[in-house]
Protein backbone atom coordinates (compact mmCIF):
# COMPACT_ATOMS: atom_id res chain seq x y z
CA UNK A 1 13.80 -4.65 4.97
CA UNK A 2 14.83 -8.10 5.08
CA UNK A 3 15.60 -9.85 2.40
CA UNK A 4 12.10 -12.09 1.36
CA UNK A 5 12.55 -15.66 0.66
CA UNK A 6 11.60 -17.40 -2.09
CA UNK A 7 7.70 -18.52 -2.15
CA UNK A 8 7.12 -21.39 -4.15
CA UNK A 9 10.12 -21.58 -5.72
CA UNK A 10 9.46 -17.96 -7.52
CA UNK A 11 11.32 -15.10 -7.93
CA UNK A 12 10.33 -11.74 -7.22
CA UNK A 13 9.27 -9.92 -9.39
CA UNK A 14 8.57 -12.65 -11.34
CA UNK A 15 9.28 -10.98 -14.52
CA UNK A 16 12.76 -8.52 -15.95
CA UNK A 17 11.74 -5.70 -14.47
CA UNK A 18 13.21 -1.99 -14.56
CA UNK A 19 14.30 -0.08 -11.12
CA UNK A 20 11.18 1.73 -10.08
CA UNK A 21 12.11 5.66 -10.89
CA UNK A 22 10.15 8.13 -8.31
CA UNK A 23 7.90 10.82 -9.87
CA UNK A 24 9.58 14.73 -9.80
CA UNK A 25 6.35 15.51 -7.76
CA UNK A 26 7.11 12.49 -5.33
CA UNK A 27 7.48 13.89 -1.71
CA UNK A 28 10.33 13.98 0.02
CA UNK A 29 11.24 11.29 2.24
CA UNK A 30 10.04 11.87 5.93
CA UNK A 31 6.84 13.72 4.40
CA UNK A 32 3.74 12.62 6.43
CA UNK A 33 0.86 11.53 4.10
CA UNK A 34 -2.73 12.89 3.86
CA UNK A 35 -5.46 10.90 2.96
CA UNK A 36 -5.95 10.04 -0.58
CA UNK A 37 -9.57 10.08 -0.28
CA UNK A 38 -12.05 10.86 3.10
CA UNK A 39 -13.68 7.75 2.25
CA UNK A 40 -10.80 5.21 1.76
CA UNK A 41 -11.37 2.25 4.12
CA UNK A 42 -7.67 2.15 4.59
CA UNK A 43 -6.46 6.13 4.98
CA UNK A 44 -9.61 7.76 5.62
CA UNK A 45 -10.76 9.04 8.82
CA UNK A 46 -14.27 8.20 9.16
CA UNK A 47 -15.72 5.51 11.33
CA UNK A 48 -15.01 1.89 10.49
CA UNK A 49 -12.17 1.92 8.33
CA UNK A 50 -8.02 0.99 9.27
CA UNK A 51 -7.14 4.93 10.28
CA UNK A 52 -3.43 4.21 8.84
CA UNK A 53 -1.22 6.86 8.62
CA UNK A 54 1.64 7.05 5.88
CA UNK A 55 4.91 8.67 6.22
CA UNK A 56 7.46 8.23 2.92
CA UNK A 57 10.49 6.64 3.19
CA UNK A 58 14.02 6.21 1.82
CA UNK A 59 14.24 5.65 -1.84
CA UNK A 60 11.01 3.84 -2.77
CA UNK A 61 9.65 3.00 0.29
CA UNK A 62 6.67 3.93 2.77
CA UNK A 63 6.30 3.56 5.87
CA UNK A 64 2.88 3.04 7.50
CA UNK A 65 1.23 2.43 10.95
CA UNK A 66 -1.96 0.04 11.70
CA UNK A 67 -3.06 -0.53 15.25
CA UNK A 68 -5.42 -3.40 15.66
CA UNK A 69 -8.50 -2.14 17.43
CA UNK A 70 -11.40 -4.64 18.50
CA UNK A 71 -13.44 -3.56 15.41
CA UNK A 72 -10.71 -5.60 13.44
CA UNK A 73 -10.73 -8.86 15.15
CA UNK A 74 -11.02 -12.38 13.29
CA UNK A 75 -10.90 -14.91 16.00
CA UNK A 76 -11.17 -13.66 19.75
CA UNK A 77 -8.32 -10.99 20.73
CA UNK A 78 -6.55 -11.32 17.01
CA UNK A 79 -6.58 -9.34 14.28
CA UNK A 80 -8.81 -10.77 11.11
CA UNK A 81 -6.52 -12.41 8.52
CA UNK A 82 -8.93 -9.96 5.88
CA UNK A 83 -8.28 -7.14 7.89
CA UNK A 84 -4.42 -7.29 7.72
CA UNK A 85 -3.88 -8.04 3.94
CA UNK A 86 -6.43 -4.74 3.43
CA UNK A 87 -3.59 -3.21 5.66
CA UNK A 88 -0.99 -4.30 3.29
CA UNK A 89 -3.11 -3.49 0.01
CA UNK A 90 -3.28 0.09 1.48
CA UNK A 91 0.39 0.09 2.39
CA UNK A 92 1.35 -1.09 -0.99
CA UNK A 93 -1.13 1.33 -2.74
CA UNK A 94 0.25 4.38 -0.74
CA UNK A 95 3.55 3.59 -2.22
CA UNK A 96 2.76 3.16 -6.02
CA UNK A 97 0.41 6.41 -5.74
CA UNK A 98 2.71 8.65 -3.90
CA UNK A 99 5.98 7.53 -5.06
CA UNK A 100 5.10 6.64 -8.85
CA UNK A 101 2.20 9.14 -8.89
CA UNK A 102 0.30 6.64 -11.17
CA UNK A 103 -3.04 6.14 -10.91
CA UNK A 104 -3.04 2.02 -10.36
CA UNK A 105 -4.65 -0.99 -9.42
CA UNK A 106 -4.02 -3.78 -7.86
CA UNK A 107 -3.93 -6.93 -9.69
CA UNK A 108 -3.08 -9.86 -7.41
CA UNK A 109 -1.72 -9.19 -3.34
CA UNK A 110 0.15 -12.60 -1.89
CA UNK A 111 0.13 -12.04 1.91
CA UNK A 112 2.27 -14.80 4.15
CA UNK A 113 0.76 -14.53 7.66
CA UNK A 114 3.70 -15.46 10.05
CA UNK A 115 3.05 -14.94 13.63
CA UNK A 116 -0.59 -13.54 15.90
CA UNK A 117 -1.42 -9.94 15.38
CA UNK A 118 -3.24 -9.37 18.86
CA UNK A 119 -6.01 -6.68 19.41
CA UNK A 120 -3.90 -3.31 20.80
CA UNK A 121 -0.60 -3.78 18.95
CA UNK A 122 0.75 -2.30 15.77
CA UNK A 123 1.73 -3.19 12.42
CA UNK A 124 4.44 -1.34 11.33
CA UNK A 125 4.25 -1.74 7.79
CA UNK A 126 7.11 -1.33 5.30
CA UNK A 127 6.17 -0.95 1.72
CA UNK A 128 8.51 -1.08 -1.02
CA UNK A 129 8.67 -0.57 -4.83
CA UNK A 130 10.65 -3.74 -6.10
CA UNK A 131 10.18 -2.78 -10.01
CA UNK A 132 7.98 -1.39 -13.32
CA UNK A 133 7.05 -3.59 -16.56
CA UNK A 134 5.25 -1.56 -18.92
CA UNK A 135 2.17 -1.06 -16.94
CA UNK A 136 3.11 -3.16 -14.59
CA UNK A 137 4.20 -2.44 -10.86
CA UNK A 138 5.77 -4.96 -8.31
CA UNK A 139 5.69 -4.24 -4.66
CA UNK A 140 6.65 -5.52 -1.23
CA UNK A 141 6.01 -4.91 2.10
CA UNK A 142 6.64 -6.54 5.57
CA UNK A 143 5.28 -5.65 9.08
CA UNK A 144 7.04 -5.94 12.25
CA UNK A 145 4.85 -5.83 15.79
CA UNK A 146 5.05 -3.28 17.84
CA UNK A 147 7.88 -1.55 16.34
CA UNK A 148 10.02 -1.21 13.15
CA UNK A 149 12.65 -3.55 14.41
CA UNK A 150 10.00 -5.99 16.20
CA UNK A 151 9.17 -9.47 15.28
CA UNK A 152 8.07 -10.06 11.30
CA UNK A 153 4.55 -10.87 11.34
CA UNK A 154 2.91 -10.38 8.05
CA UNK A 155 4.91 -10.12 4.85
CA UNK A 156 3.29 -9.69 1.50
CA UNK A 157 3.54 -8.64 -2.15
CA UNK A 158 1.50 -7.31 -4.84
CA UNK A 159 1.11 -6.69 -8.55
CA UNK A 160 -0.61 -3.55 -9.40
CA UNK A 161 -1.41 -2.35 -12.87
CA UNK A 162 -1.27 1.27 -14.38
CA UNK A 163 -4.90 2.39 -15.20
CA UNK A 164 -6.14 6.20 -16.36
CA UNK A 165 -8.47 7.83 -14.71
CA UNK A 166 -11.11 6.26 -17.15
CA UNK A 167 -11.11 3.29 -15.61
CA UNK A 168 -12.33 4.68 -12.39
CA UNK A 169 -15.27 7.10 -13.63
CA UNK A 170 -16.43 4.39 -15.46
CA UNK A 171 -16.32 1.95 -12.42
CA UNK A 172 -16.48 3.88 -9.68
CA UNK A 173 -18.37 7.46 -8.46
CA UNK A 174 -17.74 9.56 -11.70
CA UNK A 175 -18.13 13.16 -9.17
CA UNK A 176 -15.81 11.87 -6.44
CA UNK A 177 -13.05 10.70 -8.94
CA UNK A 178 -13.42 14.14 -10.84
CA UNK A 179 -12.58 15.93 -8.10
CA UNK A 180 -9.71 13.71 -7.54
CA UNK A 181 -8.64 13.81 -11.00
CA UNK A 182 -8.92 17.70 -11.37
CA UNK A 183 -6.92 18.16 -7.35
CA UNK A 184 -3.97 16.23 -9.12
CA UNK A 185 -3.64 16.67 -12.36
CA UNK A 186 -0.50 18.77 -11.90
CA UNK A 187 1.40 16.45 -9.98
CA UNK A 188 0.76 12.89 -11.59
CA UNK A 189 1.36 11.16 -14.41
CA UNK A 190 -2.18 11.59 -16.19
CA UNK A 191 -2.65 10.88 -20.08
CA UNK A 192 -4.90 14.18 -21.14
């Protein structure tokens, strides 16, 4: 990835920050990522959502795919401005979950919007973990058109925050996140 510039005079991560240390469970780099969830707007497969696909990367990175259909347009032939920082959110996500293996949520997403994203191309996205606090996770991502070394067109970053499972039974579908909770327990960091 290129190196980001500053935004508004800021540093990133805005805090001291400790290298982010990949889970034992993590996959392996080049691994090809399943679904977190059938229902996810951003992984899952059913109709409506992004359809991204994951693969993991180098050290703490991910790299994922989003191809603009005409479902996903904002103003006529381009992609909705909505639409694409969801893309990143899920990007950034995919990396905290599968490299950290912490359940987490985001916090706050910047997204910089720096060229058209046209109907019929692809993002491809490259999510990176840039650092841990406590309970806190900084992450960045960038996505080139059309191919990994194509023009920069979206860049963002995010802040997510460490969360048991708690916080999504008691928020969420308390079934669904069971099932979740009991399908991983063995490979991520889970307080009993």
């Amino acid at each position: 990835m290129s190196e980001e510039p500053p935004r508004d005079g800021q540093p990133w991560p805005p805090v001291g920050t400790e290298p982010p240390a990949p889970h034992p469970h993590a996959p392996e780099p080049g691994t090809e990522l399943d679904t977190h969830y059938a229902w996810c707007f951003g992984c899952g497969d059913h109709d409506g959502g992004l359809h991204m696909r994951s693969t993991v990367g180098e050290r703490v990175e991910v790299h994922a795919r989003f191809t603009v259909a005409e479902a996903h347009q904002g103003a006529p032939g381009l992609a909705h401005g909505g639409l694409l920082a969801c893309a990143f959110d899920e990007a950034l996500g995919t990396a905290v979950g599968n490299i950290l293996r912490r359940p987490a949520v985001t916090a706050k997403l910047e997204t910089d919007f720096l060229r058209p994203v046209p109907v019929g191309s692809t993002l491809f996205i490259t999510a990176k973990l840039d650092g841990t606090a406590g309970r806190k996770i900084y992450a960045s991502a960038e996505g080139h058109l059309d191919a990994d070394d194509g023009p920069v067109a979206v860049r963002a970053r995010a802040l997510f925050v460490q969360v048991g499972f708690e916080h999504f039974t008691k928020h969420g579908d308390p079934d669904a996140v069971g099932k979740l909770q009991r399908a991983s327990r063995e490979s991520w960091e889970i307080n009993p």
